[in-house]
Protein backbone atom coordinates (compact mmCIF):
# COMPACT_ATOMS: atom_id res chain seq x y z
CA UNK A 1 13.78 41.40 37.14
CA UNK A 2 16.84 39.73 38.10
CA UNK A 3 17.46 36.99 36.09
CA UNK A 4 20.14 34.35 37.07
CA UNK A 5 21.52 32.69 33.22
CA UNK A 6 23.61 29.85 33.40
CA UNK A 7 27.14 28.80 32.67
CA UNK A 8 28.07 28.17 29.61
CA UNK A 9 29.38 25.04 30.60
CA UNK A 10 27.43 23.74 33.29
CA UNK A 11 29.18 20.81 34.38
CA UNK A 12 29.36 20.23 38.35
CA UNK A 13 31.70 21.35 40.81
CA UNK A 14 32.82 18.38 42.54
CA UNK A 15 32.84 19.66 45.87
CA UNK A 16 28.93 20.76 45.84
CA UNK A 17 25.88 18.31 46.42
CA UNK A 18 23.23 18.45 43.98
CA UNK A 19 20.42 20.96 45.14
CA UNK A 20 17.40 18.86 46.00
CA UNK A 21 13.62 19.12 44.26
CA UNK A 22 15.33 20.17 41.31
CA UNK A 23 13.99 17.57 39.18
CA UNK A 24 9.81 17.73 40.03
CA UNK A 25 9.88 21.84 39.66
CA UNK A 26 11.61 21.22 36.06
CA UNK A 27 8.75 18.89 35.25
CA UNK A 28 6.10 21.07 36.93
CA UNK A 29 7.60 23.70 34.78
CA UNK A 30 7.29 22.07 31.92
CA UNK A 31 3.55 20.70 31.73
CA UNK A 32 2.71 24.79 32.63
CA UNK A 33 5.82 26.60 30.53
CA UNK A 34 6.16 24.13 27.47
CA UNK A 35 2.62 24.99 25.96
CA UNK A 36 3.20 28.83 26.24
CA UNK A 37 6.66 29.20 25.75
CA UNK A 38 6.10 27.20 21.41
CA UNK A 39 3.10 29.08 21.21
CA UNK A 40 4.63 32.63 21.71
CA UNK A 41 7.81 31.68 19.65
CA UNK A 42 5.58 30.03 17.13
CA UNK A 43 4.32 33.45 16.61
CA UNK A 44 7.41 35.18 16.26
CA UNK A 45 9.07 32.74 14.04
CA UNK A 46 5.84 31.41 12.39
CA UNK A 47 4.29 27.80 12.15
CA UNK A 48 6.96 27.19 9.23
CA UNK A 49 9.68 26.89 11.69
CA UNK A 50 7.77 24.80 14.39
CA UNK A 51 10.81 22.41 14.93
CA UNK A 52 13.32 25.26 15.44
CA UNK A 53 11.24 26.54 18.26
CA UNK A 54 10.76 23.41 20.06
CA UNK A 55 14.46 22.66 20.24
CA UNK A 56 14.65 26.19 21.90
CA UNK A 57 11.93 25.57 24.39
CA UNK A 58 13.55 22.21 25.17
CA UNK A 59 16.97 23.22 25.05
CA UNK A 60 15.93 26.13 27.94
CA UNK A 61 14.28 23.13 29.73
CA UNK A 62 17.06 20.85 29.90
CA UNK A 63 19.90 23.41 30.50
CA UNK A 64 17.71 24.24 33.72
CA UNK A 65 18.16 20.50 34.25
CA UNK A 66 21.71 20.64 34.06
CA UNK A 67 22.71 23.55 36.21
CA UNK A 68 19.90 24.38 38.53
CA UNK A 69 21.17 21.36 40.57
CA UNK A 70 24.48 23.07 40.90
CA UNK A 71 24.11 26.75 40.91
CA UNK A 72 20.94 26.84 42.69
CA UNK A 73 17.15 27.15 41.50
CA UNK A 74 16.57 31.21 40.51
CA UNK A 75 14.41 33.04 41.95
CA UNK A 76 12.22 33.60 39.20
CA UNK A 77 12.27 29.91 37.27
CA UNK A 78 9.95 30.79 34.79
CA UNK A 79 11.82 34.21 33.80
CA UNK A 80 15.28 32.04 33.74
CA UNK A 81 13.43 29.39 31.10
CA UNK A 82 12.32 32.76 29.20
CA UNK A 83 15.56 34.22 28.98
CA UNK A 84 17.49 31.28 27.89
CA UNK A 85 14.98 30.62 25.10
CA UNK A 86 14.73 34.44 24.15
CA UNK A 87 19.19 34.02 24.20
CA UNK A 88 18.96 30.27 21.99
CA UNK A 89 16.10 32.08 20.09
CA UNK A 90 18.51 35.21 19.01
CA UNK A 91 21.26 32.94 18.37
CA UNK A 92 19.16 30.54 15.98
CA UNK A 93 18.35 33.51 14.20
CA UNK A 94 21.83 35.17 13.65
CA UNK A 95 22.47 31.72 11.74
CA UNK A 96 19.68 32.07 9.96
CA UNK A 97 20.01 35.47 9.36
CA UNK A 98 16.91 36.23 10.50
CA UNK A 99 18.11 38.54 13.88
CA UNK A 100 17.59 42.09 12.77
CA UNK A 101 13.93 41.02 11.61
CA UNK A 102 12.28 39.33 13.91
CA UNK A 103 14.20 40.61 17.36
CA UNK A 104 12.35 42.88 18.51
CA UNK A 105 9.34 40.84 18.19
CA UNK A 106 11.25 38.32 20.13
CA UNK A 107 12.47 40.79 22.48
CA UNK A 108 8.34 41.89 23.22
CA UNK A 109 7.62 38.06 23.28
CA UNK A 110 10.08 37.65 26.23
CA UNK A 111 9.09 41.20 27.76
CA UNK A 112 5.44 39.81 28.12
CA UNK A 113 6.43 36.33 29.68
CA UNK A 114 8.47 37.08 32.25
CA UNK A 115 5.19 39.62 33.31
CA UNK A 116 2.58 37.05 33.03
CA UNK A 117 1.66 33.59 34.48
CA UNK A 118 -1.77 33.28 33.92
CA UNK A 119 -2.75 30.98 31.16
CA UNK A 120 -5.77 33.05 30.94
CA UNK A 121 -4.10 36.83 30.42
CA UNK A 122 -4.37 37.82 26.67
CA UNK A 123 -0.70 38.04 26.13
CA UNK A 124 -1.18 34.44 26.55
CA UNK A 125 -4.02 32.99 25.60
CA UNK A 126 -4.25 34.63 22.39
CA UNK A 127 -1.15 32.59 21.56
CA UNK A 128 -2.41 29.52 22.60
CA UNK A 129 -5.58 29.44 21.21
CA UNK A 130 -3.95 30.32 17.58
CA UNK A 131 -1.30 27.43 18.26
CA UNK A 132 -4.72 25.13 18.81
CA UNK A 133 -6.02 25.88 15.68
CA UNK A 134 -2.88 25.60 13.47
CA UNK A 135 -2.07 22.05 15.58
CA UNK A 136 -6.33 21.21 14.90
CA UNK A 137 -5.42 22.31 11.03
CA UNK A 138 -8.62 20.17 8.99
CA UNK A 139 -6.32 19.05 6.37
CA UNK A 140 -4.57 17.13 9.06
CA UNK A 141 -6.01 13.47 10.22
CA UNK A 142 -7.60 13.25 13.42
CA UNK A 143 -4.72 10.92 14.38
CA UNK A 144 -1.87 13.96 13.82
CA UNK A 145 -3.92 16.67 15.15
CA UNK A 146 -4.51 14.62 18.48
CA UNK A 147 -0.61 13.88 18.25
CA UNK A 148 0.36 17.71 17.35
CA UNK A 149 -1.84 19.11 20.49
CA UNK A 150 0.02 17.11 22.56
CA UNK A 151 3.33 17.87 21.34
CA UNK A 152 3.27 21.46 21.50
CA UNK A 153 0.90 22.43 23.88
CA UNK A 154 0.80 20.32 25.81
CA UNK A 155 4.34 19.64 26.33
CA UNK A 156 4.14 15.56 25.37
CA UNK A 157 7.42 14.02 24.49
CA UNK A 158 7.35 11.13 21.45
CA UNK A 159 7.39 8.28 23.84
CA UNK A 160 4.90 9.69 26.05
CA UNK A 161 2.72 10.22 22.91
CA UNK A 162 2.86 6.93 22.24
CA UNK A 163 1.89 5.32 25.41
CA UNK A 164 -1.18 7.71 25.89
CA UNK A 165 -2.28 7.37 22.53
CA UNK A 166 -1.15 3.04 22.36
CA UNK A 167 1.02 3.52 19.17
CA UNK A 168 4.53 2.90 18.48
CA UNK A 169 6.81 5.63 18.78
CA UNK A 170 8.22 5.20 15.54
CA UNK A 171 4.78 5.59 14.34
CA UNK A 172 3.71 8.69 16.10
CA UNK A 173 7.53 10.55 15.19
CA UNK A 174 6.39 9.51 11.82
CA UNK A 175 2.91 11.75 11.88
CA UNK A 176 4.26 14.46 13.73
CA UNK A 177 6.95 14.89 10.88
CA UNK A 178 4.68 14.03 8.28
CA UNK A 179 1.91 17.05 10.04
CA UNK A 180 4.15 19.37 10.29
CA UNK A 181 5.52 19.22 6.98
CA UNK A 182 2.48 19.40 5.50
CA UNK A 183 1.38 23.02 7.62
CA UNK A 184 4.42 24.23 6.05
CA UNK A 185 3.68 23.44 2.56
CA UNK A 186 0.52 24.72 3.19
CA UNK A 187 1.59 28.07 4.96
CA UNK A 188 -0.79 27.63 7.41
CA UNK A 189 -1.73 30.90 9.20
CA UNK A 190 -0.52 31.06 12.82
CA UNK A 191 -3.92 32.78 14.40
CA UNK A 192 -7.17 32.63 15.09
CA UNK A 193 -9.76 31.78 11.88
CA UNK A 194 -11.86 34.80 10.48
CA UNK A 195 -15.40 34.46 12.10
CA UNK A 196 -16.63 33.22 8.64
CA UNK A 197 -13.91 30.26 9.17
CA UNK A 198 -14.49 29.65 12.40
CA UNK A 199 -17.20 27.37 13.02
CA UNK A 200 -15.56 24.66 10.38
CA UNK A 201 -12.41 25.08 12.11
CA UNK A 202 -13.73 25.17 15.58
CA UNK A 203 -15.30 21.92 15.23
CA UNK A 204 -12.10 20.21 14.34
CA UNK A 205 -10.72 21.42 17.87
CA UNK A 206 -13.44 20.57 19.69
CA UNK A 207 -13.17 17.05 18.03
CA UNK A 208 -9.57 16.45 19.30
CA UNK A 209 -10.16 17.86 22.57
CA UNK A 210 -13.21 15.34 23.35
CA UNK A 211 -10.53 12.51 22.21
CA UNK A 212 -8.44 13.37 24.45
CA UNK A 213 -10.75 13.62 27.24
CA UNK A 214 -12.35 9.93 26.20
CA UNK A 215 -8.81 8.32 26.15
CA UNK A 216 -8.20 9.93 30.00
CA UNK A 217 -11.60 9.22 31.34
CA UNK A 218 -11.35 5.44 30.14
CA UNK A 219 -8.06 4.27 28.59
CA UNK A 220 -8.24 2.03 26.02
CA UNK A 221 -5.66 -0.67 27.08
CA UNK A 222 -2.74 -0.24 29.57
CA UNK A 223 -2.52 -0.70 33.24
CA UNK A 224 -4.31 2.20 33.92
CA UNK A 225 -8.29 3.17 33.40
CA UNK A 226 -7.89 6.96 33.89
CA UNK A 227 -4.98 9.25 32.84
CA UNK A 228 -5.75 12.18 34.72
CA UNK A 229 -2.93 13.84 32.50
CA UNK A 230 -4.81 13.60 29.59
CA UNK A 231 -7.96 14.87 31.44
CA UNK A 232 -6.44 17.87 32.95
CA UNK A 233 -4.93 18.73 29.60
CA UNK A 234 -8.57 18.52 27.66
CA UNK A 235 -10.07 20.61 30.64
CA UNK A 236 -7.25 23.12 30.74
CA UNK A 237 -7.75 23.56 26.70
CA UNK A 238 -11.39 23.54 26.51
CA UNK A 239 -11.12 26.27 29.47
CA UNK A 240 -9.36 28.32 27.01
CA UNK A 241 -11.69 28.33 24.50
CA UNK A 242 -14.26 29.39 27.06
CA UNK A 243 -11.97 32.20 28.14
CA UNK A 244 -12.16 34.14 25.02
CA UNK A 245 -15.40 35.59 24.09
CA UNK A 246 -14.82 34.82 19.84
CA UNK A 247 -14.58 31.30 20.52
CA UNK A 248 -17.24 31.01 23.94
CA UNK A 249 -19.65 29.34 22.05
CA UNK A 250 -22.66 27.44 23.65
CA UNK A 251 -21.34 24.55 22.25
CA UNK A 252 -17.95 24.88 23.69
CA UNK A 253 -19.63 25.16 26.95
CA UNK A 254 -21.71 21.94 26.25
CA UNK A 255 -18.37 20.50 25.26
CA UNK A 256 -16.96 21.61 28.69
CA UNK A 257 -20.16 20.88 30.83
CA UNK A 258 -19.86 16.81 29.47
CA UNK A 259 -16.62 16.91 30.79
CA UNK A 260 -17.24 18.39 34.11
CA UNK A 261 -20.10 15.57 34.29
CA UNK A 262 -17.92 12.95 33.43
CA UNK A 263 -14.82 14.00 35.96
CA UNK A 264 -17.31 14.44 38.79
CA UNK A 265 -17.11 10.75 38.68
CA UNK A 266 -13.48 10.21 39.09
CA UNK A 267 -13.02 10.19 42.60
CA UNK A 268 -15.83 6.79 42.93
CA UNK A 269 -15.04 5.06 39.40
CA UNK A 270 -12.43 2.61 40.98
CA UNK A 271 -12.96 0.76 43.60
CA UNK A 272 -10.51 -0.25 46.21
CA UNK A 273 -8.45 -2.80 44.05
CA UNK A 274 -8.30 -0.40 41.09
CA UNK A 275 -11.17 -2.09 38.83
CA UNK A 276 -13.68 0.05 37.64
CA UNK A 277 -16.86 0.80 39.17
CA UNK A 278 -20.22 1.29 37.19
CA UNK A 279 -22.72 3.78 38.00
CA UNK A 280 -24.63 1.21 40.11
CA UNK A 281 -21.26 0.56 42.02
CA UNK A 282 -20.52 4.50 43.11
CA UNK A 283 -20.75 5.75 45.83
CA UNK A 284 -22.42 9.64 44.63
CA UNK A 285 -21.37 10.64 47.61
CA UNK A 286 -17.79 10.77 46.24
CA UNK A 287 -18.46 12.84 43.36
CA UNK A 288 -16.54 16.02 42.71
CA UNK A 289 -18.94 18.65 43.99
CA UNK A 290 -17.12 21.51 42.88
CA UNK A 291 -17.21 19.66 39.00
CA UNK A 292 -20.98 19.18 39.48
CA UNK A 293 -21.29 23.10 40.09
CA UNK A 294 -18.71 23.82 36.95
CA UNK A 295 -20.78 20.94 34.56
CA UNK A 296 -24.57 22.50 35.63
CA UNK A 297 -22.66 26.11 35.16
CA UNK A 298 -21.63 25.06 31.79
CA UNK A 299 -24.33 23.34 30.87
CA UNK A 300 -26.50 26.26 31.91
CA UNK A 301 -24.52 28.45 29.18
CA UNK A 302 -24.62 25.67 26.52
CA UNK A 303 -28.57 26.62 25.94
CA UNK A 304 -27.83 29.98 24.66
CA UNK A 305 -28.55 29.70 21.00
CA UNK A 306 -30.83 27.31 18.49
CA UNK A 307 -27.78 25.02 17.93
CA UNK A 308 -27.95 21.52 19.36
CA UNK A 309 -24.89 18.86 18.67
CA UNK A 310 -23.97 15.67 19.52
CA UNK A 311 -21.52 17.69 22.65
CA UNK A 312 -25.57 19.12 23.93
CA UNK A 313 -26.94 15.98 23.78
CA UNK A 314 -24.46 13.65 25.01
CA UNK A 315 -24.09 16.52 28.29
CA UNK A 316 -27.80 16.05 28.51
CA UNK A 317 -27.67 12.44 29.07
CA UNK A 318 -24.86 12.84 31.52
CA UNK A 319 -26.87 15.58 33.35
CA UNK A 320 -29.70 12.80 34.01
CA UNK A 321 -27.15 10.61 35.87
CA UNK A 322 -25.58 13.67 38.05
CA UNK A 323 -29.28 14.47 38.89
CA UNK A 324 -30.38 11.57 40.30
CA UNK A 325 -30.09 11.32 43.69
CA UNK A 326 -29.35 7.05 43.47
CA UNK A 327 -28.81 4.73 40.72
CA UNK A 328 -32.68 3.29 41.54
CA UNK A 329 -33.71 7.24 40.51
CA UNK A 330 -32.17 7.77 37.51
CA UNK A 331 -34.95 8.80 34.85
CA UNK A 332 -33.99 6.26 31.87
CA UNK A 333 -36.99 7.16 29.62
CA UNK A 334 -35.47 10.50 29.50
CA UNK A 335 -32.12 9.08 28.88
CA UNK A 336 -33.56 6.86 25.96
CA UNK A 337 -35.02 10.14 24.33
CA UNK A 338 -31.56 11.62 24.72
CA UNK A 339 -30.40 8.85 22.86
CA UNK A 340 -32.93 8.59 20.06
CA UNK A 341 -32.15 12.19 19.63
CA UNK A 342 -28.20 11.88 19.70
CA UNK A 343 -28.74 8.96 16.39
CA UNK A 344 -30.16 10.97 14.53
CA UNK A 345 -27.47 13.91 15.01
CA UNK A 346 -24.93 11.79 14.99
CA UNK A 347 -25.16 7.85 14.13
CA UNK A 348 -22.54 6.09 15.61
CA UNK A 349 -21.98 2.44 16.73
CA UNK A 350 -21.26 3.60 19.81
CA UNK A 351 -24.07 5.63 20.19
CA UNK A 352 -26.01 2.39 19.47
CA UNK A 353 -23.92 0.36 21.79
CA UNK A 354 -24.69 2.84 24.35
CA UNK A 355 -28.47 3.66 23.17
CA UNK A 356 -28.97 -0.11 23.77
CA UNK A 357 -28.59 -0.34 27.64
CA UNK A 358 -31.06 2.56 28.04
CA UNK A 359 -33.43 0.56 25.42
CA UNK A 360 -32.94 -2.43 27.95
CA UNK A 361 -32.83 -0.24 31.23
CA UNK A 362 -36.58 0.86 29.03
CA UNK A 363 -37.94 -1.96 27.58
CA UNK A 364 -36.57 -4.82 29.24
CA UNK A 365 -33.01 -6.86 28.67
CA UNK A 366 -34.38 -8.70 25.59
CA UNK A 367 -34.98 -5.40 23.85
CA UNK A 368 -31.68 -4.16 24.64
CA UNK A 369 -30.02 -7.03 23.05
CA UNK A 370 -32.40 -6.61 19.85
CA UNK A 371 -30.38 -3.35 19.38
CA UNK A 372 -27.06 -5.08 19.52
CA UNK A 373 -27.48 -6.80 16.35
CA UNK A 374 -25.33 -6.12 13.67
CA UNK A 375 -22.86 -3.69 16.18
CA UNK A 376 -20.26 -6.69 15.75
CA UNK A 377 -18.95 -6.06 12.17
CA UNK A 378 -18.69 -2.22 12.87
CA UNK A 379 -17.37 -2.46 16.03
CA UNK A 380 -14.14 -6.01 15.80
CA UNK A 381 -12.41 -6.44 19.26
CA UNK A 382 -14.75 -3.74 21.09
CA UNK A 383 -14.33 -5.04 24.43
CA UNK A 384 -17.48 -3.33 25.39
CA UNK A 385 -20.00 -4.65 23.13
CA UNK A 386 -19.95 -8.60 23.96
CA UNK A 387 -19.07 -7.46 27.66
CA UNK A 388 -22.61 -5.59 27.64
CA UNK A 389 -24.31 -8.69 25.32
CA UNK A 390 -23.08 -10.62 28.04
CA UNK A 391 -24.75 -8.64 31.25
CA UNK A 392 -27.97 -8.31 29.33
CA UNK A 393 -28.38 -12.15 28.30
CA UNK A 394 -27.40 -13.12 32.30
CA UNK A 395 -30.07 -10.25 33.27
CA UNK A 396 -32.42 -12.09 30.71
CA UNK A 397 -31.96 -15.79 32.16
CA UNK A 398 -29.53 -17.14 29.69
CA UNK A 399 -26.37 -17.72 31.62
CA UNK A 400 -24.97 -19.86 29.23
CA UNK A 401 -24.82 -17.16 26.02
CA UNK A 402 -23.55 -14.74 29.15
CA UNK A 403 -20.79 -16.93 29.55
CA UNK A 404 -19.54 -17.21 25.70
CA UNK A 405 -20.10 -12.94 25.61
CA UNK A 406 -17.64 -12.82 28.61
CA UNK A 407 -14.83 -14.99 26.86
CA UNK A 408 -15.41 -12.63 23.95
CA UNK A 409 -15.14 -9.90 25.49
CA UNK A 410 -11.83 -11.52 27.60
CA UNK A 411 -10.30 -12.16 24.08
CA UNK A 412 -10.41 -8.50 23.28
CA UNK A 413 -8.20 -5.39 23.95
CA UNK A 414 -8.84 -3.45 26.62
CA UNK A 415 -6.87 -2.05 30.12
CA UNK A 416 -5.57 -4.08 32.65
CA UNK A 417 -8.35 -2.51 35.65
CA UNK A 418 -11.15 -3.48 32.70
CA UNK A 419 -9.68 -7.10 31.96
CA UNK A 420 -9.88 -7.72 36.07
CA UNK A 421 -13.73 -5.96 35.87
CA UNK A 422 -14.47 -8.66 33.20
CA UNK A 423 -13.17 -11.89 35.38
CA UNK A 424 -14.52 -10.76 38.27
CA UNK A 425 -18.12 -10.90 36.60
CA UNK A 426 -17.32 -13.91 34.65
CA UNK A 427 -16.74 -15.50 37.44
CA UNK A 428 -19.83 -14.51 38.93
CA UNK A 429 -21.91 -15.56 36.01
CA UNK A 430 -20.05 -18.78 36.22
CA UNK A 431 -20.92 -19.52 40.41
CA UNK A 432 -25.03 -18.86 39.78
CA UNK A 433 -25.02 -15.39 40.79
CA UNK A 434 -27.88 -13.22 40.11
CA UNK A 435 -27.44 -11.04 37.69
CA UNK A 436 -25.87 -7.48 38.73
CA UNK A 437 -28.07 -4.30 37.84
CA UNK A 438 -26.35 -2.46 34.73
């Protein structure tokens, strides 16, 4: 393979204009290459030396910043990024004296992605999919592991981190630090778990991949309700898992089905004027076809096996939505037992929250507020739970109480399409409007 390196001082003739569309192939690079490139030198150098190979892979990146503009874009992009990182790699091993050890692992490393570009071929995902375990470590809090996945593989910088994730920068630079530190001092092994390990360590993956879906599917504050980066990024993972028979396990595929179900729904859950639209709202005639297919594929698979979990259940309840043909159809009974089943699996105040408006879609509003009591001390500055107290006392006749639920629900966190959904229905309530179905 020819491989064009660059100067080693890249700086730009002044007689040559910048080449253009240099900037979004670096970044499309990136979000593809990043993940990849740490994992595969994370193998070679080992998870103790997880900083050292980021400033490699970042390095490569931002030298291809530098001088692609100027000396042209290669031929093969992602076998220039290789090289340079396989060249920083060698020379951050001659200082550490590490060269004659570990180079010809390096050398195979960079032999094997230059070849590849699937994220599914062995070479590669067996890289990945040890990286996701070491960066899902147990010991770690959810908060880091969430943080580390999006670091490494996923190619998040610190400030990006923080915005997806609504915490200060300093704060998430503190728990990357503080996780990585801590893999070190534990030695944590950079591979896949034994099988007898596996289902422990599994779960805490699965765990930080369905955050990471929830925050894309519906952000918790910002101007934005969806980040489709963090959605593609969960989907891309989970795929992964899927991909490799040790760790294809029906719940995996449950896992993967509840997110096809969900993202079926992206193209109709904003309206016009970017506020969210409810189930009652979408049009189904919107909805991602091609996800449906994936999510009834999925969920197909997920049945293998006498193990149900809260992934199962919750992809059951979302499969009684993407079967119903209009909101009017949609079997809530079933729904309810969904939910009734999901509490005692996993009791949650969510799950409550959320068991509640099938109790009331059931039973009647009145019954569905019943279940709210008591949500408000285990769920302070839930934007959700006096915004649904509020729609079920206006279904139930008392506008008034609707009224006081909506400034409640105004006064508390939440994303700028959300805060709009909330005035818009305030002010509804407010003019004497019937109550919308929910």
């Amino acid at each position: 393979m020819d491989v064009v390196m660059p100067s080693l001082h890249p700086e730009a003739p002044a007689r040559r204009a910048p080449v253009a569309g240099v900037q979004p192939l670096v970044d499309d690079l990136f979000r593809r290459q990043y993940g990849r490139m740490v994992a595969g030198l994370t193998r070679v150098f080992g998870a103790d030396l997880l900083d050292l190979v980021e400033d490699v892979v970042q390095e490569a990146l931002l030298r291809a910043l530098r001088t692609w503009p100027y000396e042209g874009i290669p031929r093969e992009p992602e076998g220039w990024l290789v090289q340079v990182a396989r060249n920083l790699a060698l020379d951050a091993l001659r200082r550490r004296a590490m060269v004659e050890r570990k180079r010809a692992e390096l050398e195979q490393w960079a032999a094997a992605a230059r070849a590849v570009r699937d994220d599914f071929a062995p070479e590669i995902a067996d890289d990945t999919l040890a990286m996701m375990f070491l960066c899902c470590e147990p010991c770690l809090s959810v908060e880091a592991r969430v943080a580390l996945t999006l670091k490494t593989l996923c190619g998040f910088g610190v400030a990006e981190i923080a915005r997806a994730l609504l915490a200060k920068e300093g704060t998430v630079a503190q728990r990357l630090t503080r996780a990585k530190a801590r893999l070190q001092r534990l030695g944590a092994p950079f591979s896949v778990p034994p099988v007898a390990q596996l289902a422990d360590r599994l779960d805490s993956v699965l765990e930080v991949l369905y955050l990471l879906f929830n925050e894309g599917y519906a952000a918790a504050q910002g101007e934005d309700l969806v980040r489709a980066e963090l959605v593609r990024e969960a989907v891309r993972l989970v795929g992964l898992l899927i991909a490799m028979p040790v760790t294809a396990l029906p719940k995996v595929h449950a896992l993967r089905a509840l997110m096809a179900f969900q993202a079926a729904r992206l193209p109709a859950r904003t309206g016009p004027d970017g506020e969210p639209a409810t189930l009652v709202e979408q049009d189904r005639g919107r909805w991602d076809r091609a996800e449906l297919a994936a999510a009834w594929f999925h969920f197909d698979r997920s049945m293998a096996g006498g193990e149900v979990t809260a992934y199962h259940l919750e992809a059951a309840i979302a499969s009684c939505h993407a079967a119903a043909p209009t909101y009017a159809a949609t079997d809530w009974p079933r729904i309810l037992r969904h939910y009734d089943a999901l509490l005692r699996l996993a009791d949650s105040p969510v799950v409550r929250l959320n068991r509640a408006v099938a109790v009331a879609k059931v039973h009647g509003p009145r019954a569905g507020l019943a279940e709210l009591h008591g949500l408000d001390r285990k769920l302070p500055a839930y934007w959700l739970l006096p915004a649904t107290r509020a729609q079920l006392q206006w279904a139930a006749g008392d506008r008034a109480a609707a009224l006081v639920a909506f400034d409640a629900a105004l006064a508390c966190p939440c994303s700028a399409p959300q805060r709009q959904f909330l005035v818009r229905r305030r002010a509804a309530c407010a003019a004497g409007d019937p109550p919308p179905d929910y």
